[in-house]
C-alpha atoms as a PDB file:
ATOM      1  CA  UNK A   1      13.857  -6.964 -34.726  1.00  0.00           C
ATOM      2  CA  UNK A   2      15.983  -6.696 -32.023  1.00  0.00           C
ATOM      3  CA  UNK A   3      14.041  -6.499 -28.348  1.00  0.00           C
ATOM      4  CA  UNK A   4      15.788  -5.425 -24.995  1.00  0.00           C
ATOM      5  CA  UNK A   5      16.776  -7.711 -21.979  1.00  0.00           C
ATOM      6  CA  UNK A   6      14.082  -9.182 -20.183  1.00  0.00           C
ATOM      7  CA  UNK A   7      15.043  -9.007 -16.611  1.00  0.00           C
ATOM      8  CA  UNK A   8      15.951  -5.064 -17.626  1.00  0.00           C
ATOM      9  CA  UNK A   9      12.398  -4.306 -18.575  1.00  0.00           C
ATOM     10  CA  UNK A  10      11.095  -6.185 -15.800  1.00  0.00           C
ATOM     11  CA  UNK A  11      13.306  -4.208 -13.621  1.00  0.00           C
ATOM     12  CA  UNK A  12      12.529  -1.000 -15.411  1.00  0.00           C
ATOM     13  CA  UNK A  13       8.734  -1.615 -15.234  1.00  0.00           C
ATOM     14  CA  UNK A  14       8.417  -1.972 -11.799  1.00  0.00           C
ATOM     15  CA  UNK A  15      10.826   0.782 -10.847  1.00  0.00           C
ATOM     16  CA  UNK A  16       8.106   2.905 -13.123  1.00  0.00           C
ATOM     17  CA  UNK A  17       5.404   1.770 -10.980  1.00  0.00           C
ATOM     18  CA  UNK A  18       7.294   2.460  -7.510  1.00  0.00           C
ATOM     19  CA  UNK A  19       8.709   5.315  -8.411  1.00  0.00           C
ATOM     20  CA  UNK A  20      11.357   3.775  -6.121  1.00  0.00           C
ATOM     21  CA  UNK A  21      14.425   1.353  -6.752  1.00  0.00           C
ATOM     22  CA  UNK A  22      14.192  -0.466  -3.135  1.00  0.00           C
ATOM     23  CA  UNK A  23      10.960  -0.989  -2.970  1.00  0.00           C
ATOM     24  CA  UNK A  24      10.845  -2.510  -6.952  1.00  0.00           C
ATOM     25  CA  UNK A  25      14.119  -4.359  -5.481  1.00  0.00           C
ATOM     26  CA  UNK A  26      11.689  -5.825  -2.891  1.00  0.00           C
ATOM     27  CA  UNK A  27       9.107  -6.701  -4.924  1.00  0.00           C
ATOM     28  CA  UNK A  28      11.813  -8.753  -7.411  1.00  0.00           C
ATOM     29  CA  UNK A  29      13.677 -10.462  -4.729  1.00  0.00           C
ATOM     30  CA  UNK A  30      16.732  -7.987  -6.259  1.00  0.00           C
ATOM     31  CA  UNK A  31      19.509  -5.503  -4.785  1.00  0.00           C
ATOM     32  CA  UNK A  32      18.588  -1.587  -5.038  1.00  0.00           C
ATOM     33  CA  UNK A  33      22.106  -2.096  -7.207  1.00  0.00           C
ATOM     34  CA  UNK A  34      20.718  -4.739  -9.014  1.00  0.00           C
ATOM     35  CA  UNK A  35      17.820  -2.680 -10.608  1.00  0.00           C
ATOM     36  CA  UNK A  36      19.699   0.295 -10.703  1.00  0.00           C
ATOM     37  CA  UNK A  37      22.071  -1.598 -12.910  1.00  0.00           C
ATOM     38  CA  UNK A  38      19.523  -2.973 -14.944  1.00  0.00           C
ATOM     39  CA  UNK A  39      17.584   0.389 -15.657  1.00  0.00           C
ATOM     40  CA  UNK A  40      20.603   1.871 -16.514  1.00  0.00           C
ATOM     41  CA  UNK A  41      21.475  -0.954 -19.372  1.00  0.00           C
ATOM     42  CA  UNK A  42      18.247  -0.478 -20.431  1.00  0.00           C
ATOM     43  CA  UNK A  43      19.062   3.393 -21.149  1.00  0.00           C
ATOM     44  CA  UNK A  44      22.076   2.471 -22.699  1.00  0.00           C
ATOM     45  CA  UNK A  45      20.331  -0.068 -25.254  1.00  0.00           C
ATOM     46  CA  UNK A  46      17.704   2.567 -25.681  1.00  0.00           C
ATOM     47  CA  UNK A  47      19.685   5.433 -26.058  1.00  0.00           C
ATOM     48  CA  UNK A  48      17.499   7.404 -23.902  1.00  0.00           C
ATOM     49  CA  UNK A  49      17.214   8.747 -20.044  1.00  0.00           C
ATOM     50  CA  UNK A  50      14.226   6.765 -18.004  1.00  0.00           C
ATOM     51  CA  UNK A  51      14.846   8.587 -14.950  1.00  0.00           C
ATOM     52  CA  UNK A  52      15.858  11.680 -13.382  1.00  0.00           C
ATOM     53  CA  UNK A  53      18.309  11.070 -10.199  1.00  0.00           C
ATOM     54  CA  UNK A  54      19.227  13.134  -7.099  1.00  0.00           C
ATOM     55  CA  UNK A  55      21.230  11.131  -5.061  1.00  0.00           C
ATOM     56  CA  UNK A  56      18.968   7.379  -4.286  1.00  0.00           C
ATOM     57  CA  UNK A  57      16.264   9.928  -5.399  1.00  0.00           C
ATOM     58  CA  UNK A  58      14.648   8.527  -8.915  1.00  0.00           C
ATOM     59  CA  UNK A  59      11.562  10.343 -10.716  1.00  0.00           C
ATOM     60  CA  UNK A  60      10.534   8.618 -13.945  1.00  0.00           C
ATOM     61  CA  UNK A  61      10.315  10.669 -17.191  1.00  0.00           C
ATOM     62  CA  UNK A  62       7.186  11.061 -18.938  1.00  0.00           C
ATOM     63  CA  UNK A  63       8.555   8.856 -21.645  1.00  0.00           C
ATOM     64  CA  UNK A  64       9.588   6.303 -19.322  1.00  0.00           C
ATOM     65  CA  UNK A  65       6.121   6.416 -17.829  1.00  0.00           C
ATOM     66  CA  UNK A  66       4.414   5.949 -21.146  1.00  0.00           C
ATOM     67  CA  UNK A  67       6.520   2.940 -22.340  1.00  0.00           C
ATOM     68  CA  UNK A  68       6.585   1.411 -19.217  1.00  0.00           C
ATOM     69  CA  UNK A  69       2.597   1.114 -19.577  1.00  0.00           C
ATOM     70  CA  UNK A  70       3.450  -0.562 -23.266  1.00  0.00           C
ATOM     71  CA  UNK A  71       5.632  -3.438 -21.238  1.00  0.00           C
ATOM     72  CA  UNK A  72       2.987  -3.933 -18.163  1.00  0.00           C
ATOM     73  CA  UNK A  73       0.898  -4.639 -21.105  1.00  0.00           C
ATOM     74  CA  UNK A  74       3.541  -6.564 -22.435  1.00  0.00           C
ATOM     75  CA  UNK A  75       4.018  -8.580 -19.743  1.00  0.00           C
ATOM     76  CA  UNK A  76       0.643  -9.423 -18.438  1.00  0.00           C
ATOM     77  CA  UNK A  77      -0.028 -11.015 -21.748  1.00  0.00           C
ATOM     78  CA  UNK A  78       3.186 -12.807 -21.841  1.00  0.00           C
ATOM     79  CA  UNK A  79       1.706 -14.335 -18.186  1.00  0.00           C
ATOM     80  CA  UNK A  80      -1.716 -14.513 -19.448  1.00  0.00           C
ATOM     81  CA  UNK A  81      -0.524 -16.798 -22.586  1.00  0.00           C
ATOM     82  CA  UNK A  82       1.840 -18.772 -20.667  1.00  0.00           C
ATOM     83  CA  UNK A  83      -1.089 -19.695 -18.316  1.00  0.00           C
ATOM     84  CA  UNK A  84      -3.328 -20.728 -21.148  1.00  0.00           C
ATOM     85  CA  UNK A  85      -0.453 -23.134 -22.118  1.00  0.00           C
ATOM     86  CA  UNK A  86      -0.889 -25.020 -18.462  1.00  0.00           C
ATOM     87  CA  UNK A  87      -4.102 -26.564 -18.862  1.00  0.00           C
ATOM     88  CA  UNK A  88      -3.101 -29.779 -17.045  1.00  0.00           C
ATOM     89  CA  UNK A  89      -2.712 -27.483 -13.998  1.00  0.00           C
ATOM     90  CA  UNK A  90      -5.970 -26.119 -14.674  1.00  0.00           C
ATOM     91  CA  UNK A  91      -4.786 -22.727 -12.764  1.00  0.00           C
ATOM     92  CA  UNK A  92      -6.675 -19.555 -13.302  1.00  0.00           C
ATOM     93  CA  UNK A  93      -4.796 -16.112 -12.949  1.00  0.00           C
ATOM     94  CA  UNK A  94      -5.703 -13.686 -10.600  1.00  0.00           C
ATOM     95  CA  UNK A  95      -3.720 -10.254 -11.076  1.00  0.00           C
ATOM     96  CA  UNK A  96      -4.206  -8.009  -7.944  1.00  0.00           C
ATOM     97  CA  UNK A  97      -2.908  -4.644  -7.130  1.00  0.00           C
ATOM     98  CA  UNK A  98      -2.882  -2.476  -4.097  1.00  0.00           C
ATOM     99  CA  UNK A  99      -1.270   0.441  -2.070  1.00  0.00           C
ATOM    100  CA  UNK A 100       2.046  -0.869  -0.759  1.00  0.00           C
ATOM    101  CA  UNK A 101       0.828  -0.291   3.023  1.00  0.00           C
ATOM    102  CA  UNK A 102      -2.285  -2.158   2.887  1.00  0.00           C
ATOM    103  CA  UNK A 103      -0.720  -5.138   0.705  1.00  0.00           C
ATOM    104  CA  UNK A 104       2.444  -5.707   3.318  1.00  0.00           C
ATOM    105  CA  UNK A 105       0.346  -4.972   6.438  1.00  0.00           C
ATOM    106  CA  UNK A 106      -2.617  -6.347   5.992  1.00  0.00           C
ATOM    107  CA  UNK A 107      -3.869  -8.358   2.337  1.00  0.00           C
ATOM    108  CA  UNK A 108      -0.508 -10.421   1.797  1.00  0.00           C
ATOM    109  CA  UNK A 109      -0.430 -11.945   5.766  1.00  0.00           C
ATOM    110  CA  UNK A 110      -3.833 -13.210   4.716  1.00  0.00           C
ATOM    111  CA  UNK A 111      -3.392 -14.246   1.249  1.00  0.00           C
ATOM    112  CA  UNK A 112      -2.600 -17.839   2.397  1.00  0.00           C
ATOM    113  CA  UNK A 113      -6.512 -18.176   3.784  1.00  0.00           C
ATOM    114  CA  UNK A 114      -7.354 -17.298   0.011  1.00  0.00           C
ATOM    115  CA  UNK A 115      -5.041 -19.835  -2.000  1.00  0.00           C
ATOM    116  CA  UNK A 116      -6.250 -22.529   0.722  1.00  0.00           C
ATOM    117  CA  UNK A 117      -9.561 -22.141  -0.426  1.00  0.00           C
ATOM    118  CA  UNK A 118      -9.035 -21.674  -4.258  1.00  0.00           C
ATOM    119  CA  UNK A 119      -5.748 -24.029  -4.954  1.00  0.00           C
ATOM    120  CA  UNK A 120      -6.596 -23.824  -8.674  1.00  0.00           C
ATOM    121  CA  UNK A 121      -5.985 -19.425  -8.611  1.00  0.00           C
ATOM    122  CA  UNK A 122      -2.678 -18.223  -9.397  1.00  0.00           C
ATOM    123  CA  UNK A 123      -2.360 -14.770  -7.243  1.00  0.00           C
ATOM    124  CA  UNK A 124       0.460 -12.316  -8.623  1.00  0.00           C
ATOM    125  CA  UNK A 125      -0.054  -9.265  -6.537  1.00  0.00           C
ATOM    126  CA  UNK A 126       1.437  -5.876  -7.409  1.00  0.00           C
ATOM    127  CA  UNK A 127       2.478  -3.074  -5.264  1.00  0.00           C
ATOM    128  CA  UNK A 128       2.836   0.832  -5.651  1.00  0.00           C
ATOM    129  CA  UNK A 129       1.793   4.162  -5.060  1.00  0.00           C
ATOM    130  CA  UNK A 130       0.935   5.373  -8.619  1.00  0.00           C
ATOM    131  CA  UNK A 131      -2.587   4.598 -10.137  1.00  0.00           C
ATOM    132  CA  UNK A 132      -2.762   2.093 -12.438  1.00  0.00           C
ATOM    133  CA  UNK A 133      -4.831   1.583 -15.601  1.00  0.00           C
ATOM    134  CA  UNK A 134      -6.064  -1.543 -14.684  1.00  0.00           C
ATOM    135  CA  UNK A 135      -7.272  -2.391 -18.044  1.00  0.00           C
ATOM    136  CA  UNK A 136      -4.730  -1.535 -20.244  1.00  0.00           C
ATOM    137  CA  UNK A 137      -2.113  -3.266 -17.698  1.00  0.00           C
ATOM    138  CA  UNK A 138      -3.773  -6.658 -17.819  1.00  0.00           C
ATOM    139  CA  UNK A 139      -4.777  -6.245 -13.939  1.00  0.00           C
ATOM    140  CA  UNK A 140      -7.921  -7.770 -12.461  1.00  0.00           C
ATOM    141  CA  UNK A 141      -8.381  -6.495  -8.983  1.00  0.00           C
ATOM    142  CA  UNK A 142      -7.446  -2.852  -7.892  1.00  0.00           C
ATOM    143  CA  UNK A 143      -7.441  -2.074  -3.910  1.00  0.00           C
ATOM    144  CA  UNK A 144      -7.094   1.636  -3.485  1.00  0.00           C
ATOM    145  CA  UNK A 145      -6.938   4.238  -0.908  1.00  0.00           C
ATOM    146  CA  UNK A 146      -9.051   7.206  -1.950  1.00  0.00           C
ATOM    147  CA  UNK A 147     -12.775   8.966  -2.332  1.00  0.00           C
ATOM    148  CA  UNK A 148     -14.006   6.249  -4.962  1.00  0.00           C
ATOM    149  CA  UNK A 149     -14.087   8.089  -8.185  1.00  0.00           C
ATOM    150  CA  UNK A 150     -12.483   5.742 -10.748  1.00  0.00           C
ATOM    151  CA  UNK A 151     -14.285   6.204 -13.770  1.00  0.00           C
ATOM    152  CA  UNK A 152     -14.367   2.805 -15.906  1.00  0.00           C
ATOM    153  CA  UNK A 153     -13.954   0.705 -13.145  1.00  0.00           C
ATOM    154  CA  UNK A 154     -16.524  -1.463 -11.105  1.00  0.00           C
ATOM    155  CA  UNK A 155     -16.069   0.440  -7.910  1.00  0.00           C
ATOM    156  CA  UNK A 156     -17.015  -1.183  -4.236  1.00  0.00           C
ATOM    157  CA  UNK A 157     -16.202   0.334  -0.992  1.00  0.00           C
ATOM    158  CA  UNK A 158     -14.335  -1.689   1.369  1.00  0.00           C
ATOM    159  CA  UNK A 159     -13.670   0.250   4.115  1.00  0.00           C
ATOM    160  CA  UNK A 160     -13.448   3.578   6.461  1.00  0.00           C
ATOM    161  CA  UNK A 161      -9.999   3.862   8.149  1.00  0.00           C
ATOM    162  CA  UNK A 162      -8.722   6.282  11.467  1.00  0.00           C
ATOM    163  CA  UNK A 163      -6.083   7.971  12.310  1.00  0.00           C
ATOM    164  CA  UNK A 164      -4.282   8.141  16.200  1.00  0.00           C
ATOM    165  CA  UNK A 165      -1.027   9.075  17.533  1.00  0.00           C
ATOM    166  CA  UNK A 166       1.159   5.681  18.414  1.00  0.00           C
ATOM    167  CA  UNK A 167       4.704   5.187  20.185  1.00  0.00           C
ATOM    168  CA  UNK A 168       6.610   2.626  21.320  1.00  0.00           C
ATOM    169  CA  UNK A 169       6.563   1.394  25.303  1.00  0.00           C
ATOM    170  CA  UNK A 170      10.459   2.433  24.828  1.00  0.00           C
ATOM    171  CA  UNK A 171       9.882   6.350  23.764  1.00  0.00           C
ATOM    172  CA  UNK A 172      11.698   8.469  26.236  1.00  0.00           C
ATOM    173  CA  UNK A 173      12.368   5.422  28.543  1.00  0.00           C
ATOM    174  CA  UNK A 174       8.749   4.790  28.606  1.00  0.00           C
ATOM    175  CA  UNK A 175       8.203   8.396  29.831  1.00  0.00           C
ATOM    176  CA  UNK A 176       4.824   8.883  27.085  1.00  0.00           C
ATOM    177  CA  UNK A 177       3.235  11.982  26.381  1.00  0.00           C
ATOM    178  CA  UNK A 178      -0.133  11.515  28.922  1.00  0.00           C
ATOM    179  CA  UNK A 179      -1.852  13.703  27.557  1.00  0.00           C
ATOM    180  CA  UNK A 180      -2.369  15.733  24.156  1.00  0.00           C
ATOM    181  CA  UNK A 181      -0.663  19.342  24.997  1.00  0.00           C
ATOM    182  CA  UNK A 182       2.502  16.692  26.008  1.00  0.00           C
ATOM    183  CA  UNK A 183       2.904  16.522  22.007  1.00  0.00           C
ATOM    184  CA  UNK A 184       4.337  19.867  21.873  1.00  0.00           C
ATOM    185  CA  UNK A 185       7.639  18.449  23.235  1.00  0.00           C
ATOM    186  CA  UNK A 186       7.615  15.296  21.610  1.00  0.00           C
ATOM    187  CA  UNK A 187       9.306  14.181  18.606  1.00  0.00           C
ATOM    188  CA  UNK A 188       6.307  14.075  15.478  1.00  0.00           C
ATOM    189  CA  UNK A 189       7.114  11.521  12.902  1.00  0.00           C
ATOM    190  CA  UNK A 190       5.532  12.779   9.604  1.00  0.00           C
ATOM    191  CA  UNK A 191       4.021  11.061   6.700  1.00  0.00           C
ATOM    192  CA  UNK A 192       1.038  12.300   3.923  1.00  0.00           C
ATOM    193  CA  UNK A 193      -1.289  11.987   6.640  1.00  0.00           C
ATOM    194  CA  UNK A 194      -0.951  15.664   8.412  1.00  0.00           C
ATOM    195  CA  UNK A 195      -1.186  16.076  12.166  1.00  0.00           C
ATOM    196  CA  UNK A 196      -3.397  18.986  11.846  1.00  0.00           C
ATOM    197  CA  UNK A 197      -6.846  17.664  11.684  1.00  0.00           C
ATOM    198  CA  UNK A 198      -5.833  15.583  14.800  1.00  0.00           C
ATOM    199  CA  UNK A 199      -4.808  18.645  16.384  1.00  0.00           C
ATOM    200  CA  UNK A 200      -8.119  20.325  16.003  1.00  0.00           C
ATOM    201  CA  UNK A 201     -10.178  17.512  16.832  1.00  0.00           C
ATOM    202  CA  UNK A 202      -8.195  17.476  20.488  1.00  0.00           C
ATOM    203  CA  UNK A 203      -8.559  21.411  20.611  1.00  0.00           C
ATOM    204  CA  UNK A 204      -4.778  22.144  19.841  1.00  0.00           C
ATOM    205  CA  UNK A 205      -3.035  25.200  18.650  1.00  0.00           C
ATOM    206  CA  UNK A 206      -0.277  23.684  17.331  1.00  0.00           C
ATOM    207  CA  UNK A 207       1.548  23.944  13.851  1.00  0.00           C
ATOM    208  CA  UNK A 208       1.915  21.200  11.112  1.00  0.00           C
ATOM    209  CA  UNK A 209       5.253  19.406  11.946  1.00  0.00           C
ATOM    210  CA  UNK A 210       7.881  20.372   9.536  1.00  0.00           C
ATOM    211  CA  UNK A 211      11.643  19.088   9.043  1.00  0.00           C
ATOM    212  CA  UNK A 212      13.391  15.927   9.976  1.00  0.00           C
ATOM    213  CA  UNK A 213      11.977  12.822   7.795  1.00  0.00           C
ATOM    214  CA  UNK A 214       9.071  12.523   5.640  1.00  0.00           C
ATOM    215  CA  UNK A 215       7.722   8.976   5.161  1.00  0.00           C
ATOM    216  CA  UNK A 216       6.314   7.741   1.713  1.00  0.00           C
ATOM    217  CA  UNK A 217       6.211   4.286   2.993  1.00  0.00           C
ATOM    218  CA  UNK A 218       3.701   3.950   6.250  1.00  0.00           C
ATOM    219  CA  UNK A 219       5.810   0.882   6.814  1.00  0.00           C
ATOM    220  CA  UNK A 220       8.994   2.672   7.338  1.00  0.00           C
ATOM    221  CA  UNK A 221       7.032   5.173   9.831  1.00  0.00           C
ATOM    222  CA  UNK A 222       5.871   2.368  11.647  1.00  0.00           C
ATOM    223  CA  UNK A 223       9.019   0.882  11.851  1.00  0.00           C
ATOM    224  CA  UNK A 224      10.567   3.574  13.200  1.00  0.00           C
ATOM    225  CA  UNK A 225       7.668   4.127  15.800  1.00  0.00           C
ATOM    226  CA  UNK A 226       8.829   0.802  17.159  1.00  0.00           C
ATOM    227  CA  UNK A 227      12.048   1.847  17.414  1.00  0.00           C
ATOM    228  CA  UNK A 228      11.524   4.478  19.497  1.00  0.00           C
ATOM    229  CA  UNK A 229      12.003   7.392  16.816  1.00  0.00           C
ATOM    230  CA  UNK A 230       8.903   9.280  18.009  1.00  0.00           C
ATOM    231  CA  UNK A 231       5.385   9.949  17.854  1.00  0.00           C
ATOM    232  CA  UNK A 232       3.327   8.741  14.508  1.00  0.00           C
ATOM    233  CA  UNK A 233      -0.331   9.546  13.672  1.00  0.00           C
ATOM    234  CA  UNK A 234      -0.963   6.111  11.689  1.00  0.00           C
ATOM    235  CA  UNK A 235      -3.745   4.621  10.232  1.00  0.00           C
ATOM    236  CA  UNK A 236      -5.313   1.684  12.016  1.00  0.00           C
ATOM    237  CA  UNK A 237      -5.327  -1.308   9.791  1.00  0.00           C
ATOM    238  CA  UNK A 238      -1.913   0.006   9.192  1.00  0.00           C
ATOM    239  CA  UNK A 239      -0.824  -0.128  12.463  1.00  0.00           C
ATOM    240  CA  UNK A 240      -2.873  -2.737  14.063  1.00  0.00           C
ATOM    241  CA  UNK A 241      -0.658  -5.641  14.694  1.00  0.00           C
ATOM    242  CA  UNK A 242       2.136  -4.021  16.196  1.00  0.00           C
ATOM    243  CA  UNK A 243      -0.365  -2.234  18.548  1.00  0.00           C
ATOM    244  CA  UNK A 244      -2.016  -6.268  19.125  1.00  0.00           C
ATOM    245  CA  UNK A 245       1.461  -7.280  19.443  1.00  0.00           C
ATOM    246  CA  UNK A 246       2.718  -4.415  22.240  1.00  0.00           C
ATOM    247  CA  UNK A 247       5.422  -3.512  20.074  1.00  0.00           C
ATOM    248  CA  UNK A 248       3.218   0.076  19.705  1.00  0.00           C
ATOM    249  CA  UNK A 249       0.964   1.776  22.600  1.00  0.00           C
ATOM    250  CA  UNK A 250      -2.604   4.356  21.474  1.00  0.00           C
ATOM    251  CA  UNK A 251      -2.182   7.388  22.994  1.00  0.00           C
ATOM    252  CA  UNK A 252      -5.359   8.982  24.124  1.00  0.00           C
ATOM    253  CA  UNK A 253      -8.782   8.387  23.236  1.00  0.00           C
ATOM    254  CA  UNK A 254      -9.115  10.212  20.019  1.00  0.00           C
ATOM    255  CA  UNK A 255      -9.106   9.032  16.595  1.00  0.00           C
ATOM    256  CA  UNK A 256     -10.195  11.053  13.210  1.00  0.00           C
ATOM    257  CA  UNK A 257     -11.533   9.400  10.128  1.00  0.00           C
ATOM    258  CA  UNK A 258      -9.537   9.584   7.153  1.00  0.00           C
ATOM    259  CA  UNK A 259     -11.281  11.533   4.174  1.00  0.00           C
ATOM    260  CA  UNK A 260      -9.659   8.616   1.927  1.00  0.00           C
ATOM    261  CA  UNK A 261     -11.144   4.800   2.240  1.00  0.00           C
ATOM    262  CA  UNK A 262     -10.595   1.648   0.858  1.00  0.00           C
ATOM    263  CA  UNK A 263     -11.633   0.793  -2.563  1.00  0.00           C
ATOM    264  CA  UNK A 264     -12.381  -2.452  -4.956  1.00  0.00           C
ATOM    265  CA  UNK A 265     -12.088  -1.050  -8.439  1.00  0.00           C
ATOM    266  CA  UNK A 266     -12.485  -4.092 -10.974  1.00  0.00           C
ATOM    267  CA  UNK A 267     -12.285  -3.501 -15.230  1.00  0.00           C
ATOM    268  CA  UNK A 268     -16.040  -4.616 -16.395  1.00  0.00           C
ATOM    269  CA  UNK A 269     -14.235  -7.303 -18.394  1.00  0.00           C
ATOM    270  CA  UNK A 270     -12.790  -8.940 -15.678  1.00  0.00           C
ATOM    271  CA  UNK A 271     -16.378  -8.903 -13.798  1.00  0.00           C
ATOM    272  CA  UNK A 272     -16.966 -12.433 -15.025  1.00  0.00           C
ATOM    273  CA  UNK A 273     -13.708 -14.181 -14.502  1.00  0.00           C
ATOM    274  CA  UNK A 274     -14.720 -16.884 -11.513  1.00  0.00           C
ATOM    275  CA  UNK A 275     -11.465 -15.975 -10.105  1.00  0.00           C
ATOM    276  CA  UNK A 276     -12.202 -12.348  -9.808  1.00  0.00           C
ATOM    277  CA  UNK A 277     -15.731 -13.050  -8.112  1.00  0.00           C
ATOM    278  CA  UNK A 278     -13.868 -15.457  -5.817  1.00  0.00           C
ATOM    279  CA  UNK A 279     -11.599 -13.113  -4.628  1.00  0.00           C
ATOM    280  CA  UNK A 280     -14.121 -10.551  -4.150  1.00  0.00           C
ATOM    281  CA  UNK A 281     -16.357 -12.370  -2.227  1.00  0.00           C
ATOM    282  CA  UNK A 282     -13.401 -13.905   0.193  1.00  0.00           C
ATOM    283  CA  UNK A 283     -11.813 -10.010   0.833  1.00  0.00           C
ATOM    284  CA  UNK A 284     -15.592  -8.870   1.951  1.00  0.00           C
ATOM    285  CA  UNK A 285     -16.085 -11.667   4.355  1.00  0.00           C
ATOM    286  CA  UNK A 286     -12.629 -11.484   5.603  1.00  0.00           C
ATOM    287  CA  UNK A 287     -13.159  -7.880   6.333  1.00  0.00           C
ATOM    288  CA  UNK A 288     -16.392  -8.317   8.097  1.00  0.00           C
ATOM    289  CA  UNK A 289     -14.839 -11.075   9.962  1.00  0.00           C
ATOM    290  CA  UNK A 290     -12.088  -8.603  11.433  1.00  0.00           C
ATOM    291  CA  UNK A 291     -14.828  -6.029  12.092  1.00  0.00           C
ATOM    292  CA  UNK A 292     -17.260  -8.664  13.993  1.00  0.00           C
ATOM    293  CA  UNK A 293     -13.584  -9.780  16.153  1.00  0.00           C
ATOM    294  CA  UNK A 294     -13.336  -8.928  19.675  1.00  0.00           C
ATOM    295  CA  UNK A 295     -12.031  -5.768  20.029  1.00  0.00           C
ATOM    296  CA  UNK A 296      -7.405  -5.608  20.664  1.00  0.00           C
ATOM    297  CA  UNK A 297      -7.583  -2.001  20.422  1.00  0.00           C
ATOM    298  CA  UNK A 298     -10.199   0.469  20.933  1.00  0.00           C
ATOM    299  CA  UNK A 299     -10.297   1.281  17.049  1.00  0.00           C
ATOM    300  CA  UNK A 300     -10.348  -2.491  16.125  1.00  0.00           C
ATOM    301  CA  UNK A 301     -13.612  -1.462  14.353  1.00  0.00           C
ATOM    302  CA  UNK A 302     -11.826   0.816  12.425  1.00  0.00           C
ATOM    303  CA  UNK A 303     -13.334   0.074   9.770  1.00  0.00           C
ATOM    304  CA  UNK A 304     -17.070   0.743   9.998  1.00  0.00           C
ATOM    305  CA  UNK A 305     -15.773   3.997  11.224  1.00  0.00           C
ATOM    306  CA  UNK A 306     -18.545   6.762  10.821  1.00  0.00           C
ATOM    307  CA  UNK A 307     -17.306   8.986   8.223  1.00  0.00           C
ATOM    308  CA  UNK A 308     -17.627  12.274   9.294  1.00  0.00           C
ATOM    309  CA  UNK A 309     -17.232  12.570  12.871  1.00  0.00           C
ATOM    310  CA  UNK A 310     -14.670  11.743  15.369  1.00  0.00           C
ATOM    311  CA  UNK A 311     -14.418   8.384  17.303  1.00  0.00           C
ATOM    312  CA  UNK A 312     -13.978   8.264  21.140  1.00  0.00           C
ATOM    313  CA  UNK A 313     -14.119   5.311  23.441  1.00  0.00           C
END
């Protein structure tokens, strides 16, 4: 039985998963040409088309989605049994997967506090926007953005989150909108979080921005934020270091909760693992350790946030 290239279904799996070649570059320390080249000798091999492409555009086919479930399986067992043949090193796995903005911006800066305290846990963290079964793929830990209905899963909230308007100190030559109505003439970076709540909860009459770029990565909208590209509405643990940092300024005084929030969503039958209830218990005391911290930002406490009304200083 002859089985396809490795690194290809590696590549190929987490492409699936991203829905994106750069970003499953990223996460494999690749080239966007690398995995491009790699899905596409996988295709060849296979004799069949994994993804639909319009331009750097990719959209994975529904057979490409299905088998690339059969090799996340695949390959978490492959881990899993080459971990059970390390028992001089006594290290216990710890699969963990999250939305790509909360992973970069906020879980994987602090994921050093974590493997300080439990030296004998092997983290492999996973990244993407597409909901994963958890079980089937041989994951542990979920951490998911949403309204907490993920049937089959151990499900814990986390978290509230906001939403504000942001720009740089360097928008307009540091000219900054001063107040609300000045967002009429400003440039609106857009992302899946509309403007239009925000406008209503500050009493505007003004239409969902439309045109220019739309941002599927909150990191690339802050990013360009900092650069001076315009105004964002961003989410606040999202955002929060470049506003500590200066790099990004809060405009006004008005925030809206998000109707999504944070999630832990764990398969019943990794409930037991010690290195599962280790984890679990660090991420809840490291978030009520950033709620109890002095406030940077006037939405520092983001994440208490009352659900259902808006938050003014």
């Amino acid at each position: 039985m002859r089985l396809p290239n490795l690194s290809a279904l590696r590549a190929f799996e987490a492409a699936v998963r991203h829905d994106n070649f750069s970003r499953a570059a990223a996460e494999l320390c690749l080239t966007h040409g690398a995995i491009s080249h790699q899905v596409r000798t996988l295709e060849e091999e296979l004799g069949v088309q994994l993804f639909t492409r319009n331009g750097r555009q990719v959209t994975a086919t529904p057979e490409a989605q299905r088998y690339a479930a059969t090799v996340a399986r695949c390959l978490a067992e492959l881990a899993d049994g080459a971990a059970e043949l390390r028992p001089q090193q006594g290290l216990q796995r710890l699969s963990v997967t999250s939305i790509p903005s909360f992973a970069a911006r906020w879980l994987a800066p602090r994921l050093r506090q974590f493997i300080e305290q439990h030296p004998e846990v092997e983290v492999i963290l996973q990244v993407g926007q597409q909901l994963q079964d958890l079980a089937q793929e041989g994951i542990d830990i979920g951490i998911r953005f949403g309204r907490g209905k993920y049937p089959g899963l151990e499900t814990e909230r986390l978290s509230g989150e906001v939403l504000y308007p942001v720009a740089s100190p360097r928008y307009r030559q540091g000219e900054l909108p001063r107040c609300p109505s000045d967002l009429e003439q400003a440039t609106l970076l857009r992302s899946e979080d509309p403007w239009t709540p925000w406008f209503q909860a500050a009493e505007l009459c003004l239409p969902e921005p439309s045109g220019g770029v739309m941002f599927d990565d909150l990191s690339m909208q802050i990013r360009a934020a900092v650069d001076g590209d315009g105004v964002a509405l961003v989410r606040h643990i999202v955002a929060m270091q470049e506003i500590a940092s200066g790099h990004l300024v809060r405009l006004f005084d008005l925030a809206i909760p998000c109707a999504d929030e944070y999630y832990l969503v764990i398969p019943p039958h990794a409930m037991q693992k010690p290195q599962v209830r280790a984890f679990r218990k660090w991420l809840k005391a490291e978030i009520a350790r950033n709620q109890r911290q002095p406030a940077q930002s006037p939405y520092t406490d983001a994440w208490s946030a009352p659900p259902s009304a808006s938050t003014k200083n």
